[in-house]
Structure formats: C-alpha cells, structure tokens
Protein backbone atom coordinates (compact mmCIF):
# COMPACT_ATOMS: atom_id res chain seq x y z
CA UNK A 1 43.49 -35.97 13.00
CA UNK A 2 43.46 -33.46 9.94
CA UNK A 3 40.48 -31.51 11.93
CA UNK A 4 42.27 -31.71 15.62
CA UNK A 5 45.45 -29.59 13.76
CA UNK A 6 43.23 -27.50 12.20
CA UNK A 7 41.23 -26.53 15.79
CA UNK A 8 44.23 -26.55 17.65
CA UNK A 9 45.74 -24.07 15.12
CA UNK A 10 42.69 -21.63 15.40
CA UNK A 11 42.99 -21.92 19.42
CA UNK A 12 46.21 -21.07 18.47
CA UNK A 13 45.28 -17.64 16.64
CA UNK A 14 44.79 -16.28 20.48
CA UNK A 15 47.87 -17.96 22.07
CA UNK A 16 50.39 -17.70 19.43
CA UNK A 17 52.49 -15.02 18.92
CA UNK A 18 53.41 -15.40 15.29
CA UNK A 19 50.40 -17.42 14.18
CA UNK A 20 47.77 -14.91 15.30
CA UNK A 21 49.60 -11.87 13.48
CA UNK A 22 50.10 -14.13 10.24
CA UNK A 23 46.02 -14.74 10.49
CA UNK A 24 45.64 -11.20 10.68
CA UNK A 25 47.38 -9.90 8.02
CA UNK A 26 46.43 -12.33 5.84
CA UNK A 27 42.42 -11.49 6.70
CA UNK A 28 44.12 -7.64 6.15
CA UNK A 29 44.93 -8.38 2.69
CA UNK A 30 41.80 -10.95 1.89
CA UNK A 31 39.41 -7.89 3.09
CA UNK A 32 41.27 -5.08 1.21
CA UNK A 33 41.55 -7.29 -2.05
CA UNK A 34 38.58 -8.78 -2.44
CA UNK A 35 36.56 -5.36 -1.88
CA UNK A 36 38.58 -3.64 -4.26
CA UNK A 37 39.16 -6.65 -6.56
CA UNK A 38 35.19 -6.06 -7.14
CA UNK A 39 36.23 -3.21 -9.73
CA UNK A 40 38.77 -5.07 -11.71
CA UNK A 41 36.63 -7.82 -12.21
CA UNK A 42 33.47 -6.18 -13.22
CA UNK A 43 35.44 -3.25 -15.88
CA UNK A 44 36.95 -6.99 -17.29
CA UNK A 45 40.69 -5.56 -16.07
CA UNK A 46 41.38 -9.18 -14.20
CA UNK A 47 45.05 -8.96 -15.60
CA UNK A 48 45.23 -5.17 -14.40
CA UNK A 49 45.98 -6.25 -11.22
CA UNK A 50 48.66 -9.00 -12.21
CA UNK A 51 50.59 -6.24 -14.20
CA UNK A 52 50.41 -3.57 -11.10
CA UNK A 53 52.13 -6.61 -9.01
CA UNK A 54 54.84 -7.26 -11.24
CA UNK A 55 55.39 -3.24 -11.56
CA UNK A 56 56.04 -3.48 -7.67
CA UNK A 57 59.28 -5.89 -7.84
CA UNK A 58 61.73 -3.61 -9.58
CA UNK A 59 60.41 -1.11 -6.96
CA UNK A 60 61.41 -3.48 -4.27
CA UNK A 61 65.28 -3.96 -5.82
CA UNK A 62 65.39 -0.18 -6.24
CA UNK A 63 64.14 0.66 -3.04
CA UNK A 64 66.68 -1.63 -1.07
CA UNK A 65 69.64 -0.96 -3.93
CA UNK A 66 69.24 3.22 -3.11
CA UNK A 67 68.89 2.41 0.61
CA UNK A 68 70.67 -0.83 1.86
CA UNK A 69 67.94 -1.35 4.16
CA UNK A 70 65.51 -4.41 4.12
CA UNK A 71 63.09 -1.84 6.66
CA UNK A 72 59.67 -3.00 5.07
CA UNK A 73 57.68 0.14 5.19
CA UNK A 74 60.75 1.85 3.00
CA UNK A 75 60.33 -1.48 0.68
CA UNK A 76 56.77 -1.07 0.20
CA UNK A 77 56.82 2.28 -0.50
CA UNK A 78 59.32 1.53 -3.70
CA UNK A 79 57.05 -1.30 -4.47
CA UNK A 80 53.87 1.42 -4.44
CA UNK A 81 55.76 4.19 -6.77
CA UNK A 82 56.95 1.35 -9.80
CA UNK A 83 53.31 -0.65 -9.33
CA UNK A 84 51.83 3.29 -9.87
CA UNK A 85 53.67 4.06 -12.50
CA UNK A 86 52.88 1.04 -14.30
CA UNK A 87 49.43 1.35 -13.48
CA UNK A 88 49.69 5.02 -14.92
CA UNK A 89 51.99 3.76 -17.90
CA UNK A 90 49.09 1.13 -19.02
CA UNK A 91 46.29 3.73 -18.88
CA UNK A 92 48.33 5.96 -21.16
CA UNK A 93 49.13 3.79 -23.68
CA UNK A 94 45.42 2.33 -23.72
CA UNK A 95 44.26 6.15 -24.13
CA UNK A 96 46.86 7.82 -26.62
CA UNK A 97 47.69 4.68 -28.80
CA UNK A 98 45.52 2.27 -30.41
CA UNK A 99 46.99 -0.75 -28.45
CA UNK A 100 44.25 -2.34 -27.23
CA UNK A 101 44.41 -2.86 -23.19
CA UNK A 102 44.94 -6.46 -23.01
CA UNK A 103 48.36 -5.95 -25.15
CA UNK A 104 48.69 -2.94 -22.93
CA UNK A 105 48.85 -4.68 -19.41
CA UNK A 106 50.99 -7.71 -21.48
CA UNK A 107 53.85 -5.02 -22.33
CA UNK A 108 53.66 -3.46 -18.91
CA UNK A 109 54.16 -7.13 -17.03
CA UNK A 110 56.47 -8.47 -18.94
CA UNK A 111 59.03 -5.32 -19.06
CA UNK A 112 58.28 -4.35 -15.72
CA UNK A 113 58.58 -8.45 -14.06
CA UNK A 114 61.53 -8.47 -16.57
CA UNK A 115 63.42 -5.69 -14.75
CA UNK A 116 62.21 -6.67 -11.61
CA UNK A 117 64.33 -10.16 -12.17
CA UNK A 118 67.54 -8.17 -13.55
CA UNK A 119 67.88 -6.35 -11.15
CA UNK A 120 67.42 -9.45 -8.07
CA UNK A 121 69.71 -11.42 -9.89
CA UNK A 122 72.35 -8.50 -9.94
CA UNK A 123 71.51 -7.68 -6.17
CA UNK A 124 72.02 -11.57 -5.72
CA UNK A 125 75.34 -11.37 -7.39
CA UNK A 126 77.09 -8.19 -5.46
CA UNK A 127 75.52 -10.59 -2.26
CA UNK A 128 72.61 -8.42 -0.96
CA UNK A 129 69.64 -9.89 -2.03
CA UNK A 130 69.46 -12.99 -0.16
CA UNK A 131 70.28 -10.75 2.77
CA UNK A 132 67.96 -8.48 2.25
CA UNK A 133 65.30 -11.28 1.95
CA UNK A 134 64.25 -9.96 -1.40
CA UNK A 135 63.51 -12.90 -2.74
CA UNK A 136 60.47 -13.69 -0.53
CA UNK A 137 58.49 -11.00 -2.50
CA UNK A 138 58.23 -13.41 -5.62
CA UNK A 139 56.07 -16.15 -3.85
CA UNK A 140 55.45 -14.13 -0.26
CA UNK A 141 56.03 -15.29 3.18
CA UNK A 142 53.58 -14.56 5.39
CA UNK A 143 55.19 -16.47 8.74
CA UNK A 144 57.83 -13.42 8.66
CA UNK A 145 55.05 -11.02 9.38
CA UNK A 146 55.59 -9.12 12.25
CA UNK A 147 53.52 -6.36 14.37
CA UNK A 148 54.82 -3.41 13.07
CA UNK A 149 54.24 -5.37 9.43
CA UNK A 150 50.43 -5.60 10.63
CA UNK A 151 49.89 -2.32 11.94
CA UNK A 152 51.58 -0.76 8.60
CA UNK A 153 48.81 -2.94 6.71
CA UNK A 154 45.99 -1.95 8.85
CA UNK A 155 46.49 1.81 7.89
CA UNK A 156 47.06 0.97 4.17
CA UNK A 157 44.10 -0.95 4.07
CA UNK A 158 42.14 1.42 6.35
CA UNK A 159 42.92 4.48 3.26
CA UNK A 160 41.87 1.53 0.86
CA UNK A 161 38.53 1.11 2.33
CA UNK A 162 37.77 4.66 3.24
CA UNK A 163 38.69 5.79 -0.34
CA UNK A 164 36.03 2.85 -1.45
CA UNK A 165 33.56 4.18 0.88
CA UNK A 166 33.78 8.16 0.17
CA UNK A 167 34.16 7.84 -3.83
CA UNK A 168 31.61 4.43 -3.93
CA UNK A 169 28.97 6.65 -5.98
CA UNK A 170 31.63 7.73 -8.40
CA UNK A 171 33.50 4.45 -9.03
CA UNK A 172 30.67 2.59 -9.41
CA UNK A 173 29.60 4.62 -12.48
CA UNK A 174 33.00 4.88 -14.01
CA UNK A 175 32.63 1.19 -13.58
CA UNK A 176 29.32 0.79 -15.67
CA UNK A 177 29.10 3.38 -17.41
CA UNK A 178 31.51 6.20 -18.12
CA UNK A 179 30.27 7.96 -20.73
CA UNK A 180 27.23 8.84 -18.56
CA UNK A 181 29.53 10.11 -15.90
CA UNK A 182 31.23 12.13 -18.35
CA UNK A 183 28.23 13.16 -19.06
CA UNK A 184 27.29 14.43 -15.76
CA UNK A 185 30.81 16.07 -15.46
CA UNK A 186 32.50 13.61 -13.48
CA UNK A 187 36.57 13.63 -13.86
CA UNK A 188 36.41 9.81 -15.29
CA UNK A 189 40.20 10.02 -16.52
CA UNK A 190 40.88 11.63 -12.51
CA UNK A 191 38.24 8.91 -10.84
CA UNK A 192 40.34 6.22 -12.45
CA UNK A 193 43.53 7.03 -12.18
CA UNK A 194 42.51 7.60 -7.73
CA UNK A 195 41.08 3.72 -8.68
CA UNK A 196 44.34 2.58 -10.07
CA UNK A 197 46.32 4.33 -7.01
CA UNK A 198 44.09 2.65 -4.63
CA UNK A 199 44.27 -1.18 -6.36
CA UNK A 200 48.50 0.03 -6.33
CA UNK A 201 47.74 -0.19 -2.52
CA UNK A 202 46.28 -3.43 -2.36
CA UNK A 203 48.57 -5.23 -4.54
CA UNK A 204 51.59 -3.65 -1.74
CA UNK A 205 49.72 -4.70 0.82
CA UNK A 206 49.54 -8.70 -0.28
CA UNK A 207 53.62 -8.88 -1.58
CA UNK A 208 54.72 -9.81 1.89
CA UNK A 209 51.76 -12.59 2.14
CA UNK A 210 50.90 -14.09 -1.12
CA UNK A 211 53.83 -12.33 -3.37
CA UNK A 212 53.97 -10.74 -6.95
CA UNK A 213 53.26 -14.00 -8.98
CA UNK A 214 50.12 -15.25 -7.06
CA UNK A 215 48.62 -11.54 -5.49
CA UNK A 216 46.32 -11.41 -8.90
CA UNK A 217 44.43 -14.72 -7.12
CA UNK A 218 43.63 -12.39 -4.14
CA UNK A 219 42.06 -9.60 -6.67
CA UNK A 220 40.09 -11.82 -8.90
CA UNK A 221 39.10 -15.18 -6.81
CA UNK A 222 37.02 -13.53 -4.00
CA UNK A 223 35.39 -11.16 -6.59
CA UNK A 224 34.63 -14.14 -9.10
CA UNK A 225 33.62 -15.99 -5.90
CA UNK A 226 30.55 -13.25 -4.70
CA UNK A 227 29.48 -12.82 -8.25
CA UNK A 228 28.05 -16.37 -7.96
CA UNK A 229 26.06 -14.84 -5.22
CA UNK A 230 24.61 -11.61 -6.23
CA UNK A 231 24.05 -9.12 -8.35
CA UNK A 232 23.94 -5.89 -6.47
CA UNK A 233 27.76 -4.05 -6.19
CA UNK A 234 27.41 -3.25 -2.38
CA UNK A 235 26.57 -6.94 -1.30
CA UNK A 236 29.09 -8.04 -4.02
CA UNK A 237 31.88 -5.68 -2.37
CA UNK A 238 30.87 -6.86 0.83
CA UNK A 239 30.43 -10.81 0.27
CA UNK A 240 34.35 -10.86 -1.33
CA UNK A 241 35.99 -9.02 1.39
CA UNK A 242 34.37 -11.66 3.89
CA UNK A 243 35.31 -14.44 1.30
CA UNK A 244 38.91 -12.82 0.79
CA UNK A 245 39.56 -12.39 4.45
CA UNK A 246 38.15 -16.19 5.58
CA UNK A 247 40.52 -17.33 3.39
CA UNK A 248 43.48 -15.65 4.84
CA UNK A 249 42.53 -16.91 8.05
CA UNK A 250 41.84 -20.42 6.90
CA UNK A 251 44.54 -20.86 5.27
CA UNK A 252 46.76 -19.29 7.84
CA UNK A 253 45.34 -21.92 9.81
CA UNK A 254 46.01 -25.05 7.25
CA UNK A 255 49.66 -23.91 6.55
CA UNK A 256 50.74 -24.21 10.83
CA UNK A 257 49.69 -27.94 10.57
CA UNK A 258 52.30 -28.67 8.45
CA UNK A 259 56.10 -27.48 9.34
CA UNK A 260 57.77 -25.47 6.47
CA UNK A 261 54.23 -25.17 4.12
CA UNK A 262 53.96 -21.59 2.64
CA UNK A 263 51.22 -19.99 3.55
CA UNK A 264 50.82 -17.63 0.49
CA UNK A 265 49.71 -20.73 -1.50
CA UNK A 266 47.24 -22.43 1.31
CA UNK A 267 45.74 -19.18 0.83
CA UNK A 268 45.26 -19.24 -2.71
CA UNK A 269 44.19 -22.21 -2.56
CA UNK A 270 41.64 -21.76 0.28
CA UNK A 271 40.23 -18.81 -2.24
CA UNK A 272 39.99 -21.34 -4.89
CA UNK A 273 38.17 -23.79 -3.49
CA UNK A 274 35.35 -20.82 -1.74
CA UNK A 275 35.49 -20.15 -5.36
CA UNK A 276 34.74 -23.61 -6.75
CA UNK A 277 32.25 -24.16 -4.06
CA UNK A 278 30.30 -20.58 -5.37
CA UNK A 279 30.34 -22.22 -8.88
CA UNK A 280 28.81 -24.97 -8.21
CA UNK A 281 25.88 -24.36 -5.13
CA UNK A 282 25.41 -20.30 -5.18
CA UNK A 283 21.63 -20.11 -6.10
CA UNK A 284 21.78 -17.93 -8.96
CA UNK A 285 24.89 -18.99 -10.98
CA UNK A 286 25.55 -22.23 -9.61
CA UNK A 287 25.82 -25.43 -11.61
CA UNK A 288 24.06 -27.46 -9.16
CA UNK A 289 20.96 -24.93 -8.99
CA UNK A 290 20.81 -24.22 -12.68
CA UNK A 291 20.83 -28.09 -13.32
CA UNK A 292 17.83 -28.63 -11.08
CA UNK A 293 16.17 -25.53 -12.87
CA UNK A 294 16.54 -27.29 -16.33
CA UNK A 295 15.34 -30.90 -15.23
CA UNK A 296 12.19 -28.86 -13.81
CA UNK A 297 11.83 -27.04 -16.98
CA UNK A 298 12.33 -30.37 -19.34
CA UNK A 299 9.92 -31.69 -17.55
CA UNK A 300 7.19 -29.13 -17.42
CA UNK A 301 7.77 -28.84 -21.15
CA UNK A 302 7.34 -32.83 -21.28
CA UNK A 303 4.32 -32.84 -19.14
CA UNK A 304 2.86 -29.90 -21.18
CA UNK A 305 3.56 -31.53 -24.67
CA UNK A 306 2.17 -34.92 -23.00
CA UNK A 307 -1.17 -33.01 -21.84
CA UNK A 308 -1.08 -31.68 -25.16
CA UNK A 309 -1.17 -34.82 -27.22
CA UNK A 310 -3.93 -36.18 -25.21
CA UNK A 311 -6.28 -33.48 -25.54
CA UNK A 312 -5.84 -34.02 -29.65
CA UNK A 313 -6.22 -37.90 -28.86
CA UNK A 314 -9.55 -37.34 -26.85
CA UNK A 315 -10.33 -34.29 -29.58
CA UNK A 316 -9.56 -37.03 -32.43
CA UNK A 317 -12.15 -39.77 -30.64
CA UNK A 318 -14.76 -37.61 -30.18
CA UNK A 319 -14.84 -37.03 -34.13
C-alpha cells in the first residue's frame, strides 16, 4: 500500500503542478547543500552553517518590517545580508580575539536566533507576521513553493555551483591546508570570506524548504553521508550533492502520501537514514565491512598462532 503511494506520488512529479515544483526545489537545495556542505564538514565548521541560518531570521523580520511585503526574493535577500554578516561577525571574532570558534559560532546563534524571535513575536503582535507567513521560515514549508520560488533557486544555486567550480583549486587548499596557501600567496582571509558568502547562499536557498532550525541537517548529513564512501574531495562533492538532492526528491515524495505532513522534516529524515545506511554498508567506513575485516583478521591471527604452536609441537617431538 505504503509503496503504491509512494509510485503514484513520483508519477505524480510529472502530472502535478505543485508536487513536481516542491520535488524540484527540494533536489535544488539537496544539490547546492550537500556540495557545499563538503567544506564545512571537512574544516570541522559543522555548526558554521547552523549559526549562518539563524543569522538569516532577523533578516527575514527586517526585510518584511522595512517593506510590508511577504515578495520572497525581497525576503531572501534580508535573510542573505544578516546570515553574511554573521558569517563575517564569527570570522572576526575567531581572528582578532582569543575566543575559540566553537564559542564563536555559539554567541553568533544564540544572539542572532534570539533577535530573530523578538522581533516575530513583535511582528506577531502589531498583526503582520502571521500574514506575512513569517513564521514558516522556522521549520520551512516546502508545499508553498511556487515557480517563480524555483526559478529564483535555480540561479542562486547555479552562482553556488559555478563559484565551487571556478575557485575548486583554491578552496580546497584553504580547506587542508592554509598555511601552505598563504604560502603560495593565496588571499586565505579573501578565499574564505567568498566561502562563507557562498555557504550564506545555500543556507537562503533551504529556509523556504527545510527552515532555520533543521537547514544545518542539509549541510552536514549528505557530506557525513559521502565521507563513508570516499576519500577523494571531487567524488566526495559529487556523491553528497546526489545524496542531498535524492533526498529532496524522496522525501518530497513520502510527505504527498500523507495529507498535512511537512515536508522539510521527511526530508531530513530521508538524509538521515542515506546517512545511517553509509555508516553501516559503505566499504571503507562502514560498520558492516569493518566487522567482516576484523573476524577475517582474528582469524588469520588464530590460524597463524595455531600453525605456530604445531610447528613447536612437531619441533618438540622430534627432540
């Protein structure tokens, strides 16, 4: 029954109007995400994105509260400038004070998220929130995506990826190892500060689908995920983005079966489990594979120490 739904609801990607632009803006965001979420995951800055997201919701409030508009292209642009800035804000207290950067990104979430929540609640008071819809940027809601909301994220992520593609050589050794590209005369403070702007893109790009509180999943979980798998950046960059956008498909999919299911959280979910199923079968990492590999070597070790002690017996008898 469960697998009839979920058919009938990817037939449906082609027939159905809202359906088949939810799918594709959620594969949008799993593609841009998980490519860049690569970056964030190997330089050990998983709660870099989670702070950039909850920069973004004061930038929401501010945007509609100087505006009076709920257009979603002027929303997302607010969202980009206070999810910059508290990209920018994080990097400059990591570099001029010695706050560490995992206090760093703390201060900058909570202030930020705490803002972000004054100023909703206010905008719910005066009446203009819950008109505005504001409040679907906490958790997202993907099934009000429409095709002007999918075209807009098709040229964000489009800029993502091409940034990712021209400046690959250069963020990759920022990435591993920035004192050598300092070396070599590379702008490192420049190189990640253009990283941070592009990651601000991403996060703007998944608010209207998975929302400030659960966007981080879409940065880390398709990253984590390929890790399992390889070793090499280019195939990891590669393998996440086609983990991060199945899942937005997928779990577009699983969230029309049901009437009223939010489809930020199937998704989530969907990355979760690709994620669990990479920890447990990818042939390199996985538990399953590295359990086999240790039987095999107990036992080679027990065959060699039993070959062993019957060469000494036979040794011993021929004395």
């Amino acid at each position: 029954m469960i697998l009839e739904e979920i058919l009938s609801s990817f037939m449906g990607i082609f027939t159905d109007y809202t359906l088949r632009y939810v799918a594709l803006g959620s594969a949008i965001l799993g593609i841009t995400s998980g490519a860049l979420g690569c970056f964030t995951v190997l330089r050990k800055q998983s709660l870099f994105g989670d702070a950039i997201a909850h920069a973004a919701l004061p930038g929401i409030g501010f945007a509609y509260l100087f505006a009076g508009t709920k257009d979603s292209l002027f929303l997302m642009l607010g969202a980009a400038i206070f999810a910059w800035f508290g990209g920018m804000i994080t990097l400059a207290i990591t570099s001029t004070t010695r706050i560490k950067q995992d206090a760093a990104l703390g201060i900058t979430l909570s202030v930020f998220f705490g803002l972000g929540i004054v100023l909703l609640s206010y905008l719910q008071s005066i009446g203009g929130a819950s008109q505005a819809g504001l409040d679907r940027f906490l958790f997202g809601q993907a099934a009000a995506l429409i095709e002007s909301d999918v075209i807009n994220l098709g040229i964000l992520s489009a800029l993502c990826l091409t940034i990712l593609i021209l400046f690959y050589k250069e963020f990759k050794i920022t990435t591993f190892d920035s004192s050598f590209g300092q070396s070599l005369g590379f702008p490192i403070k420049y190189l990640n500060a253009l990283l941070t702007s592009v990651i601000v893109v991403a996060v703007v790009i998944g608010l209207h689908t998975v929302g400030v509180v659960l966007m981080v999943s879409m940065l880390i979980a398709p990253a984590a995920a390929a890790r399992q798998w390889t070793s090499n950046l280019k195939n990891m960059i590669i393998l996440s983005a086609i983990f991060g956008g199945l899942s937005g498909i997928i779990g577009s999919m699983i969230s029309s079966t049901t009437e009223g299911m939010s489809t930020g959280p199937v998704i989530v979910i969907t990355i979760t489990a690709i994620l669990g199923i990479s920890f447990v079968f990818s042939p390199k990492q996985g538990y399953l594979f590295r359990y086999i590999r240790n039987q095999r070597k107990s036992q080679t070790s027990l065959d060699n120490i039993k070959t062993i002690s019957n060469t000494e017996k036979e040794n011993h008898g021929n004395i």
